[in-house]
N, C-alpha and C. Protein backbone atom coordinates (compact mmCIF):
# COMPACT_ATOMS: atom_id res chain seq x y z
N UNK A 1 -23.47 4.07 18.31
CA UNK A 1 -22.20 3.86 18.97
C UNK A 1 -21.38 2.86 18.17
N UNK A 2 -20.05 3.55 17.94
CA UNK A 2 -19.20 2.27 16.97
C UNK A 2 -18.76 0.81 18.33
N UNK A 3 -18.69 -0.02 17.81
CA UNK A 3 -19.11 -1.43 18.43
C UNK A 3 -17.38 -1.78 18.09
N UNK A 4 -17.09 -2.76 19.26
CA UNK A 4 -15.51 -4.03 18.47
C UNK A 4 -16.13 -5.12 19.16
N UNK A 5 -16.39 -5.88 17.94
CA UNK A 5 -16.65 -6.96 18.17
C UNK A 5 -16.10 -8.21 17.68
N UNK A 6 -15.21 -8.90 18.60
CA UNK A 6 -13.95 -9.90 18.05
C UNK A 6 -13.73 -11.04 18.84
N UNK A 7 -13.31 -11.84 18.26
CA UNK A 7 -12.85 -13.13 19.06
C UNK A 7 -11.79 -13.29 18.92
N UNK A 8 -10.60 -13.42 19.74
CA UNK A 8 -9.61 -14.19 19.73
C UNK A 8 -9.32 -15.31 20.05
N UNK A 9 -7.75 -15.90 19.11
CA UNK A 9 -7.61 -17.10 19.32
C UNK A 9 -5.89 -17.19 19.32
N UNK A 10 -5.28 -17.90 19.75
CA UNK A 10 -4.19 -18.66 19.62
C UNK A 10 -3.39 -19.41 18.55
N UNK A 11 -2.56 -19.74 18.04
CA UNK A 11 -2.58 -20.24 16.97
C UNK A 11 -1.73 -21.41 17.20
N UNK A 12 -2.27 -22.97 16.30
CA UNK A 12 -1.91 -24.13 16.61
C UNK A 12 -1.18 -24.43 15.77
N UNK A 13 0.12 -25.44 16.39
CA UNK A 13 1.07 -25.95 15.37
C UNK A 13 1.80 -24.36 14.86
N UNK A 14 2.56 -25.74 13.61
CA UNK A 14 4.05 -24.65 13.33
C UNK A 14 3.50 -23.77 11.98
N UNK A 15 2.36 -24.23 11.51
CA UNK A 15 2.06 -23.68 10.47
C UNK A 15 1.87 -22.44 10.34
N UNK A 16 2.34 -21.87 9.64
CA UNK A 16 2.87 -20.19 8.92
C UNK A 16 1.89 -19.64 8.06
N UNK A 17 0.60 -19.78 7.24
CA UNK A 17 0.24 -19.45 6.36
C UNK A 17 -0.20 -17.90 5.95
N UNK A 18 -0.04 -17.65 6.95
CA UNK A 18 0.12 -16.17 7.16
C UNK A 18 0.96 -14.94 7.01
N UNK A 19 1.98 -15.80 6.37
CA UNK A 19 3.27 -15.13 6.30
C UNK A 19 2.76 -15.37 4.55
N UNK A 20 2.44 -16.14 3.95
CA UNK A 20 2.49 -16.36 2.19
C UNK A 20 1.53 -14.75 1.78
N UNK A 21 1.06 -14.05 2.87
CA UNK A 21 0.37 -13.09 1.99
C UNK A 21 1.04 -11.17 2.15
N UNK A 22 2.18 -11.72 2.10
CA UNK A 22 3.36 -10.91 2.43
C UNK A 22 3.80 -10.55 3.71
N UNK A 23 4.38 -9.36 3.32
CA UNK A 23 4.97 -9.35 4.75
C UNK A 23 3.96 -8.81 5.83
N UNK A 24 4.47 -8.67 6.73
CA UNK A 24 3.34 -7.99 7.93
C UNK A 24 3.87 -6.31 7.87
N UNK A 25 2.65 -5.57 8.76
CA UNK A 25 2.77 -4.51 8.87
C UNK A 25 3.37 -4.21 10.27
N UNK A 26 4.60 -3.26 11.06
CA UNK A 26 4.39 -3.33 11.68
C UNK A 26 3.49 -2.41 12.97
N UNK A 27 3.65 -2.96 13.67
CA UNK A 27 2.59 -1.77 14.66
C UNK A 27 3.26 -1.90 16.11
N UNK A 28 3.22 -0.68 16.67
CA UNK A 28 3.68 -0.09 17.93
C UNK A 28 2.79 0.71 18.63
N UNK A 29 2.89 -0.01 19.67
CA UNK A 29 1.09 0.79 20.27
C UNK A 29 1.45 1.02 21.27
N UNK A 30 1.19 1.91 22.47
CA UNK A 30 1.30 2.49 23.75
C UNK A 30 -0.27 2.74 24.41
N UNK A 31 -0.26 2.82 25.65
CA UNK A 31 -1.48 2.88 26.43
C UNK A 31 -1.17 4.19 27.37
N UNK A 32 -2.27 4.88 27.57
CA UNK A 32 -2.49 6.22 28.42
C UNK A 32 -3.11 5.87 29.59
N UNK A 33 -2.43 5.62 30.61
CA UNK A 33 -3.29 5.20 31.83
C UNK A 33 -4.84 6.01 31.74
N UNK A 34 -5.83 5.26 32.56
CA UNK A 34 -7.34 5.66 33.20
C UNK A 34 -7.53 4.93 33.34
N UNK A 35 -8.64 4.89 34.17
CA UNK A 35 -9.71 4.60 34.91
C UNK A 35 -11.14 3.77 34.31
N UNK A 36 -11.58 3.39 35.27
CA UNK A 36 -12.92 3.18 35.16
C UNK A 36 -12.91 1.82 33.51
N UNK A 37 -11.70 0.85 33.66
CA UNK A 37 -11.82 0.40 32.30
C UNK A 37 -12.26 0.73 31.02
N UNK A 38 -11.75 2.40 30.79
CA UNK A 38 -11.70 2.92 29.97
C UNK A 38 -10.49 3.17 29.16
N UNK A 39 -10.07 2.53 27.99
CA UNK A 39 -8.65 2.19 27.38
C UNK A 39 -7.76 3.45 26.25
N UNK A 40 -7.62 4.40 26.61
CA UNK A 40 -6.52 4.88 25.57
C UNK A 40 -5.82 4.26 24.77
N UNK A 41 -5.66 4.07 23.69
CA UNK A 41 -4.36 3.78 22.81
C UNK A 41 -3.76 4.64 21.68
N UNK A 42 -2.75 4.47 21.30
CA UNK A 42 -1.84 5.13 20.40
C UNK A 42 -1.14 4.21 19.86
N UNK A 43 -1.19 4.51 18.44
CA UNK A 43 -0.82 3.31 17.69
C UNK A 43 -0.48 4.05 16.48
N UNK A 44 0.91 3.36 16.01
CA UNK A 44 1.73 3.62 14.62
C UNK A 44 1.22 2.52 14.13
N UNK A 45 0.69 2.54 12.86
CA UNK A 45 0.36 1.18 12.20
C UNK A 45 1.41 1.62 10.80
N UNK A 46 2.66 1.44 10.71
CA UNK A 46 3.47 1.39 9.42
C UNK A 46 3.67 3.19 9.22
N UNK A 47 3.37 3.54 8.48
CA UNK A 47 3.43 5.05 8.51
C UNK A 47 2.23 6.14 8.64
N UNK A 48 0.91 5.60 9.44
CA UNK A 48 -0.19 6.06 10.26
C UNK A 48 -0.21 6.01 11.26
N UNK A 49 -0.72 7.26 12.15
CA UNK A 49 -0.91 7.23 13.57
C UNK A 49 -2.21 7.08 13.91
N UNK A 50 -2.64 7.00 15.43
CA UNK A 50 -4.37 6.51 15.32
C UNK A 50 -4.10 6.66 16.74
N UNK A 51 -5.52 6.84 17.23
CA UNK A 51 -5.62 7.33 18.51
C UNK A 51 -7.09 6.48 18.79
N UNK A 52 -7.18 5.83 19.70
CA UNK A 52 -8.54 4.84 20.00
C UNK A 52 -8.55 4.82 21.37
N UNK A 53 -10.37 4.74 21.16
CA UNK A 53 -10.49 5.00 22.81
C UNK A 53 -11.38 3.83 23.17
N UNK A 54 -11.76 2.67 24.02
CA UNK A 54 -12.06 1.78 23.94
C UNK A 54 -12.98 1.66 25.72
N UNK A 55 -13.98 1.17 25.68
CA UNK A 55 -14.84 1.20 26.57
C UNK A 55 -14.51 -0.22 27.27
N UNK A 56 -15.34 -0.80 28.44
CA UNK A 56 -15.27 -2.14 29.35
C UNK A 56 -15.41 -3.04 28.10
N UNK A 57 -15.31 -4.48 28.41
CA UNK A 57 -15.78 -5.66 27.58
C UNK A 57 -16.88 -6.06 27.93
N UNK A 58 -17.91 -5.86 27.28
CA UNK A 58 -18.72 -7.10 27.78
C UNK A 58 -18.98 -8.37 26.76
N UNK A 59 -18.81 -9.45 27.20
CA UNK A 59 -19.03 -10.37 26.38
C UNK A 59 -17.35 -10.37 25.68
N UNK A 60 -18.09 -10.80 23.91
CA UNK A 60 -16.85 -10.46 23.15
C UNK A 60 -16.97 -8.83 22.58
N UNK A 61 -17.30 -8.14 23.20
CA UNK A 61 -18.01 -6.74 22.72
C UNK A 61 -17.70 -5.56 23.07
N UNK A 62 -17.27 -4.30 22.96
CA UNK A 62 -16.92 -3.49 23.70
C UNK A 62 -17.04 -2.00 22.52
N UNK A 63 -16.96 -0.92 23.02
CA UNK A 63 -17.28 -0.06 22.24
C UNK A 63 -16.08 1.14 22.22
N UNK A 64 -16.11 1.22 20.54
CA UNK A 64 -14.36 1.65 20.49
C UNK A 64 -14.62 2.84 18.98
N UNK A 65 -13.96 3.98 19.46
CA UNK A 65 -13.46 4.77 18.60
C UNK A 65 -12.21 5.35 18.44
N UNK A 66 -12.13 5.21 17.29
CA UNK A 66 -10.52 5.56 16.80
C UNK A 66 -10.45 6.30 15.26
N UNK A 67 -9.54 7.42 15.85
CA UNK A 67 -9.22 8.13 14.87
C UNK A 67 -8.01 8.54 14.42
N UNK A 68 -7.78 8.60 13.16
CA UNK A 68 -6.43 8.17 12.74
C UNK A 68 -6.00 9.99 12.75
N UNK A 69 -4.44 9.73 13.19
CA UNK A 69 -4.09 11.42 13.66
C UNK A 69 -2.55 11.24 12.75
N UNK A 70 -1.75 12.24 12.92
CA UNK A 70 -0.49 12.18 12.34
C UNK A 70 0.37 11.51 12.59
N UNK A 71 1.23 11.03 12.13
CA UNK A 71 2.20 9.67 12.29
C UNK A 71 3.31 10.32 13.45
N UNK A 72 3.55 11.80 13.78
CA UNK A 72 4.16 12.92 14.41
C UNK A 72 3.56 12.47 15.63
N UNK A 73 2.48 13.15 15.55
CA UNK A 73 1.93 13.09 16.73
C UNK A 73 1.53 11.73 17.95
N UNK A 74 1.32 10.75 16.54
CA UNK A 74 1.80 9.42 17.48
C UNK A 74 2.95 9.27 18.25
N UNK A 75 3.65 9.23 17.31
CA UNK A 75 5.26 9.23 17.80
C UNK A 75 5.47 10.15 19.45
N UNK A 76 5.09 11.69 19.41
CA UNK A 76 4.93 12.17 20.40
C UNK A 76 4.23 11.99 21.22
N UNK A 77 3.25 10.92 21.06
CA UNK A 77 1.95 10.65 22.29
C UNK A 77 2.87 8.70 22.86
N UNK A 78 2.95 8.51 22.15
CA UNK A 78 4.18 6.98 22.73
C UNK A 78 5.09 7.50 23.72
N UNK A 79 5.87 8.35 23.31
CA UNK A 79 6.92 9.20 24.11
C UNK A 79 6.74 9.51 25.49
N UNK A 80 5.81 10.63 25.38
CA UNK A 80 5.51 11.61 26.23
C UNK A 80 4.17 11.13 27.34
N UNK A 81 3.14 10.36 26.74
CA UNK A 81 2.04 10.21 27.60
C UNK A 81 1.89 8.60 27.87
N UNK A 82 2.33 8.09 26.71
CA UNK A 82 2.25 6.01 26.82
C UNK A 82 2.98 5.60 28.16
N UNK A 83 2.56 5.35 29.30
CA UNK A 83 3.70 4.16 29.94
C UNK A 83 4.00 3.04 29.53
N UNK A 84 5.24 2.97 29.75
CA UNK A 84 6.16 1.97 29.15
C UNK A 84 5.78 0.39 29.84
N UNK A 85 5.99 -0.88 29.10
CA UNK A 85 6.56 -0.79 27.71
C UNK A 85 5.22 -0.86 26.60
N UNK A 86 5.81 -0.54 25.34
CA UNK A 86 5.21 -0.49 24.37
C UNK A 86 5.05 -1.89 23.78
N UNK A 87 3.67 -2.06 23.36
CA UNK A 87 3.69 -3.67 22.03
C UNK A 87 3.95 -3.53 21.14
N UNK A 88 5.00 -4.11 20.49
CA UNK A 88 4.86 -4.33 18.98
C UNK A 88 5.13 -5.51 18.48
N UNK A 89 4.29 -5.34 17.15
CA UNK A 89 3.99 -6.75 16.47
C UNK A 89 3.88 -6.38 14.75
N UNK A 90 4.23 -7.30 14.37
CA UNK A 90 3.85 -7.62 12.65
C UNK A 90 2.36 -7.73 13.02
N UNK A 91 1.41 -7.16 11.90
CA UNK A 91 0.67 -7.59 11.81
C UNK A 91 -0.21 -8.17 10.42
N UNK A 92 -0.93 -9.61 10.15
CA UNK A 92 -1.21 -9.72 8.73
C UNK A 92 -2.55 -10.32 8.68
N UNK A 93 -3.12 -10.09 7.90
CA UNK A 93 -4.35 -10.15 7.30
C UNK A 93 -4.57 -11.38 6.52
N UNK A 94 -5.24 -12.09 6.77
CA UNK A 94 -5.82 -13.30 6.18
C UNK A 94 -7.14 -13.03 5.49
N UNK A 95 -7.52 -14.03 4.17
CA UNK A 95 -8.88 -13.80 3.82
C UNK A 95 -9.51 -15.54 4.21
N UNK A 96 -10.39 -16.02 5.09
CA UNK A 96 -10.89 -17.41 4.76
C UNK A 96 -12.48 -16.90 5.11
N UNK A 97 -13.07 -17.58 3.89
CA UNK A 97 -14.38 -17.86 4.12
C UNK A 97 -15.37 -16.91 4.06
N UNK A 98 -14.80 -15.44 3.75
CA UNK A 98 -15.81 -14.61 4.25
C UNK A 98 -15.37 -13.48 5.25
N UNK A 99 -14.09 -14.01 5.78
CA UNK A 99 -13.67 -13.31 6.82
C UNK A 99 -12.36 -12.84 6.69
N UNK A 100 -12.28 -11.46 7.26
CA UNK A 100 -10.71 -11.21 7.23
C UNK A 100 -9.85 -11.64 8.44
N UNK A 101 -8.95 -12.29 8.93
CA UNK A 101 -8.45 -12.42 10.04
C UNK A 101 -7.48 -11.73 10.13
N UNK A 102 -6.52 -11.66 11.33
CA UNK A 102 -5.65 -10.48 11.44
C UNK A 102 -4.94 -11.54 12.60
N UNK A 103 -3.57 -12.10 12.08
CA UNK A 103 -2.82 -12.22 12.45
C UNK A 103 -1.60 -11.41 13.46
N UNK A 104 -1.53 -11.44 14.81
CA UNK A 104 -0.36 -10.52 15.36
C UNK A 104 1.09 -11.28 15.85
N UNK A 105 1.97 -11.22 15.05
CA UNK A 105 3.10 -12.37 15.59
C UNK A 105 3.99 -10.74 16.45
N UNK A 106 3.67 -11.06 17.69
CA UNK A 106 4.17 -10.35 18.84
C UNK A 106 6.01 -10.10 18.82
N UNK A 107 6.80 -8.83 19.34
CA UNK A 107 7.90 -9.05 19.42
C UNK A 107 8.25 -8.38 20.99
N UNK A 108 9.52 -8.09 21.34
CA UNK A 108 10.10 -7.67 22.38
C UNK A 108 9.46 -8.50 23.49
N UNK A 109 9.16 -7.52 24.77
CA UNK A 109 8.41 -8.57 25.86
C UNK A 109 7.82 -9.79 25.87
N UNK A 110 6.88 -9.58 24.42
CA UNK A 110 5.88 -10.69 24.02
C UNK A 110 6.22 -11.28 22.78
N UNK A 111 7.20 -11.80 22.61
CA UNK A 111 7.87 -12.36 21.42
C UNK A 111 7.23 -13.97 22.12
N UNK A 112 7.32 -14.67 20.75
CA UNK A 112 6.75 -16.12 20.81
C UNK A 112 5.08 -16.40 20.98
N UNK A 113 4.49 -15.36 21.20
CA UNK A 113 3.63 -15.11 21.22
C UNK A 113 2.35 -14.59 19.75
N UNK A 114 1.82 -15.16 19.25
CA UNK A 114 1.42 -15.39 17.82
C UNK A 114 -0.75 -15.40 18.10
N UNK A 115 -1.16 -14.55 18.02
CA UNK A 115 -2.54 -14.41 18.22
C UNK A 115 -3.23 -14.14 16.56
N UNK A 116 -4.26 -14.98 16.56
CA UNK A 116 -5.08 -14.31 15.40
C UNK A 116 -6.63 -14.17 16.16
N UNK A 117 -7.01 -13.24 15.35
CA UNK A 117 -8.52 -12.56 15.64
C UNK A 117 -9.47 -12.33 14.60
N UNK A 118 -10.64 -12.64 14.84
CA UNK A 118 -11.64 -11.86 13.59
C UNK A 118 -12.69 -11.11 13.98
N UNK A 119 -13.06 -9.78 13.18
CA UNK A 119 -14.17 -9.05 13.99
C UNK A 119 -15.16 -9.21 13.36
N UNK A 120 -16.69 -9.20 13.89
CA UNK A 120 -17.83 -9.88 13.64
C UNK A 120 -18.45 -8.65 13.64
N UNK A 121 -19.36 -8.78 12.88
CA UNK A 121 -20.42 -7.62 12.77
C UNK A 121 -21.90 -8.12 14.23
N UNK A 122 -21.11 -9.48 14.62
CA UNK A 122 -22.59 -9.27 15.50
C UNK A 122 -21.94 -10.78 16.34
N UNK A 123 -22.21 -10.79 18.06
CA UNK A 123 -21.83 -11.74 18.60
C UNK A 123 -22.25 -12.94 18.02
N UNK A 124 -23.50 -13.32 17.95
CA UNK A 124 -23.89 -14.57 17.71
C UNK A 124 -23.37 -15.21 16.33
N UNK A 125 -22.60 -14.47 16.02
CA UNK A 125 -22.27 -14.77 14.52
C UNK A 125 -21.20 -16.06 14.79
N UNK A 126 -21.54 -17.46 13.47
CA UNK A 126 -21.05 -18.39 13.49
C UNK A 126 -19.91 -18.13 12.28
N UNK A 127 -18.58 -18.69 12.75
CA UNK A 127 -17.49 -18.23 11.76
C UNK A 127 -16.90 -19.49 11.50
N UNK A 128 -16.21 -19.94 10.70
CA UNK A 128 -16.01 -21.19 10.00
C UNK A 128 -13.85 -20.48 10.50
N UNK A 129 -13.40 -21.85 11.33
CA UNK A 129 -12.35 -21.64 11.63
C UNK A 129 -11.02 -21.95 10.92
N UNK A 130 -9.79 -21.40 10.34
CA UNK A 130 -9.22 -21.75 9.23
C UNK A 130 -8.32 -22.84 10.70
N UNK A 131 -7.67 -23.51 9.55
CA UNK A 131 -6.61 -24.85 10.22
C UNK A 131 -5.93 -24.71 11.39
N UNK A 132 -5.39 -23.19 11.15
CA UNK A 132 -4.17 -22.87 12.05
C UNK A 132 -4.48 -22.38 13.15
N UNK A 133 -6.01 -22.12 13.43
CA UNK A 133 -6.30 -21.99 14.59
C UNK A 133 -6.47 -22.84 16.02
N UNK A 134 -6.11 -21.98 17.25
CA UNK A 134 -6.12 -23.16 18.21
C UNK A 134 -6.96 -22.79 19.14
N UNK A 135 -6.74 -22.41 20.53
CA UNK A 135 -7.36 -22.20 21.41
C UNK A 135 -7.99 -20.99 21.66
N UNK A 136 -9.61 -20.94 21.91
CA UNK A 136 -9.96 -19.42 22.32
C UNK A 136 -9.43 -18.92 23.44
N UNK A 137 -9.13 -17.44 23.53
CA UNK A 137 -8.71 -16.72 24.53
C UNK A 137 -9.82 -15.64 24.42
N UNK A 138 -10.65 -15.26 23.95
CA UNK A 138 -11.45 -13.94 23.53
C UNK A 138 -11.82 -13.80 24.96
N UNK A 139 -12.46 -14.42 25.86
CA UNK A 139 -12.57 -13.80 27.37
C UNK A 139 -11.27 -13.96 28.22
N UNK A 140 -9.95 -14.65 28.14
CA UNK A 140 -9.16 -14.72 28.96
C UNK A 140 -8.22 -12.93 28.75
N UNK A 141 -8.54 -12.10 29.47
CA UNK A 141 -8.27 -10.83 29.86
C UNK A 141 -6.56 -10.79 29.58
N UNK A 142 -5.93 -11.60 29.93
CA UNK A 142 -4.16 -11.64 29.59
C UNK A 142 -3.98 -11.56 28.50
N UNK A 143 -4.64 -11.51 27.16
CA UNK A 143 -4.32 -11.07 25.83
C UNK A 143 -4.76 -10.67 25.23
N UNK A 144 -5.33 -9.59 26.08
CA UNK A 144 -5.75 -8.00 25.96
C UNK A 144 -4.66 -7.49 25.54
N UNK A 145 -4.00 -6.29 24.66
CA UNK A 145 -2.93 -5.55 24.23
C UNK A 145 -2.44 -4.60 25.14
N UNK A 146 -3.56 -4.18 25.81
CA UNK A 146 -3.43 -3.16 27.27
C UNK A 146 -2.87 -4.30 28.28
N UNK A 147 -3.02 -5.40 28.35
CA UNK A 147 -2.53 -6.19 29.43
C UNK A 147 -1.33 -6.26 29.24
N UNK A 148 -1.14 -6.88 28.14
CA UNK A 148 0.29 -7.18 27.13
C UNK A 148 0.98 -6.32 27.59
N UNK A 149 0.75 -5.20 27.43
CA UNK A 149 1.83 -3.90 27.64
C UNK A 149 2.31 -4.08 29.54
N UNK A 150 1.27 -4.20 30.01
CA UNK A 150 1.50 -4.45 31.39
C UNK A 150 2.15 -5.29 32.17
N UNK A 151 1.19 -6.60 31.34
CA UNK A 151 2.29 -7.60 31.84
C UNK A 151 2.81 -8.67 30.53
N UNK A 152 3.60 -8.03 29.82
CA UNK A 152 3.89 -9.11 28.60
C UNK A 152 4.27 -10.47 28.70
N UNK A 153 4.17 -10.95 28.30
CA UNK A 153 3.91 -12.71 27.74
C UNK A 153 4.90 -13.34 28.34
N UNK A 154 6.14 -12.57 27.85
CA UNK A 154 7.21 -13.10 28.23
C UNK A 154 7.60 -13.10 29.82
N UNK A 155 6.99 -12.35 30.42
CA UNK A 155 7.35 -12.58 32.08
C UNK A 155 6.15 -13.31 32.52
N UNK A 156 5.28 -14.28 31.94
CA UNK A 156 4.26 -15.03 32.33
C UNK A 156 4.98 -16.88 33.04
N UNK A 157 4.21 -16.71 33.92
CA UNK A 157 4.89 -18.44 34.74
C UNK A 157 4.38 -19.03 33.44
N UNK A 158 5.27 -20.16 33.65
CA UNK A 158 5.28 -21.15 32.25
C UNK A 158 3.86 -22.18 32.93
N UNK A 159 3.37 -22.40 31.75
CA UNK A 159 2.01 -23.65 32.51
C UNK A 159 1.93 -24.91 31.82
């Protein structure tokens, strides 16, 4: 069974370093309603489409397949089957330590909103954290991308 296994985090301070490794890609993703915390997505990543299907969380862990389909047919599955609204975000790739991170600086609903993540080949795995990182969210469920879409950032009470 293909595995996602990731932690997220928040990102601290004004620091940018994520932006020095060009530009971001962007990505536009839509969700297919179901059930049973079982996650549809559809996703343009720049000029690829991809279709992922994503199981419950447990832990930081959850089990996810995705297959990349026509950039057409994305487009027509956002449209026609995604309820609205859609996420989109730059997204960029970091290298520290061993690890690739993946920066998402959020726009529209969820603008101001700036998440980085790294995926682990195995929970217990110890990862060495670059500077700009801040607070874990990897179990707080609100910055989930399926949530995002639901309830984006930007209509969140201020805390």
């Amino acid at each position: 069974m293909a595995a996602e296994i990731e932690r997220k985090f928040l990102i601290s301070g004004e620091a940018t370093p994520w932006r020095d490794q060009g530009p971001g890609l962007l990505y536009r993703q839509g969700y297919i309603p179901t059930q049973n915390q079982v996650t549809v997505r559809v996703r343009i990543a720049g000029d690829q489409g991809y279709v992922t299907l994503k199981g419950p969380t447990v832990g930081i862990t959850r089990s996810e397949f995705e297959y990349p389909i026509p950039k057409s047919d994305a487009e027509e599955m956002l449209t026609s089957l995604c309820t609205p609204p859609w996420v989109e975000k730059y997204r960029y790739r970091v290298e520290f330590q061993g690890y690739t991170w993946e920066v998402d600086e959020f726009l529209g609903d969820n603008a101001g909103l700036v998440l980085a993540e790294v995926e682990l080949e195995d929970a217990a795995a110890v990862v060495a954290l670059p500077p700009w990182i801040g607070v874990e969210v990897s179990h707080d469920p609100r910055y989930r991308n399926g949530n995002l879409a639901r309830f984006p950032y930007g209509t969140w009470p201020a805390e």
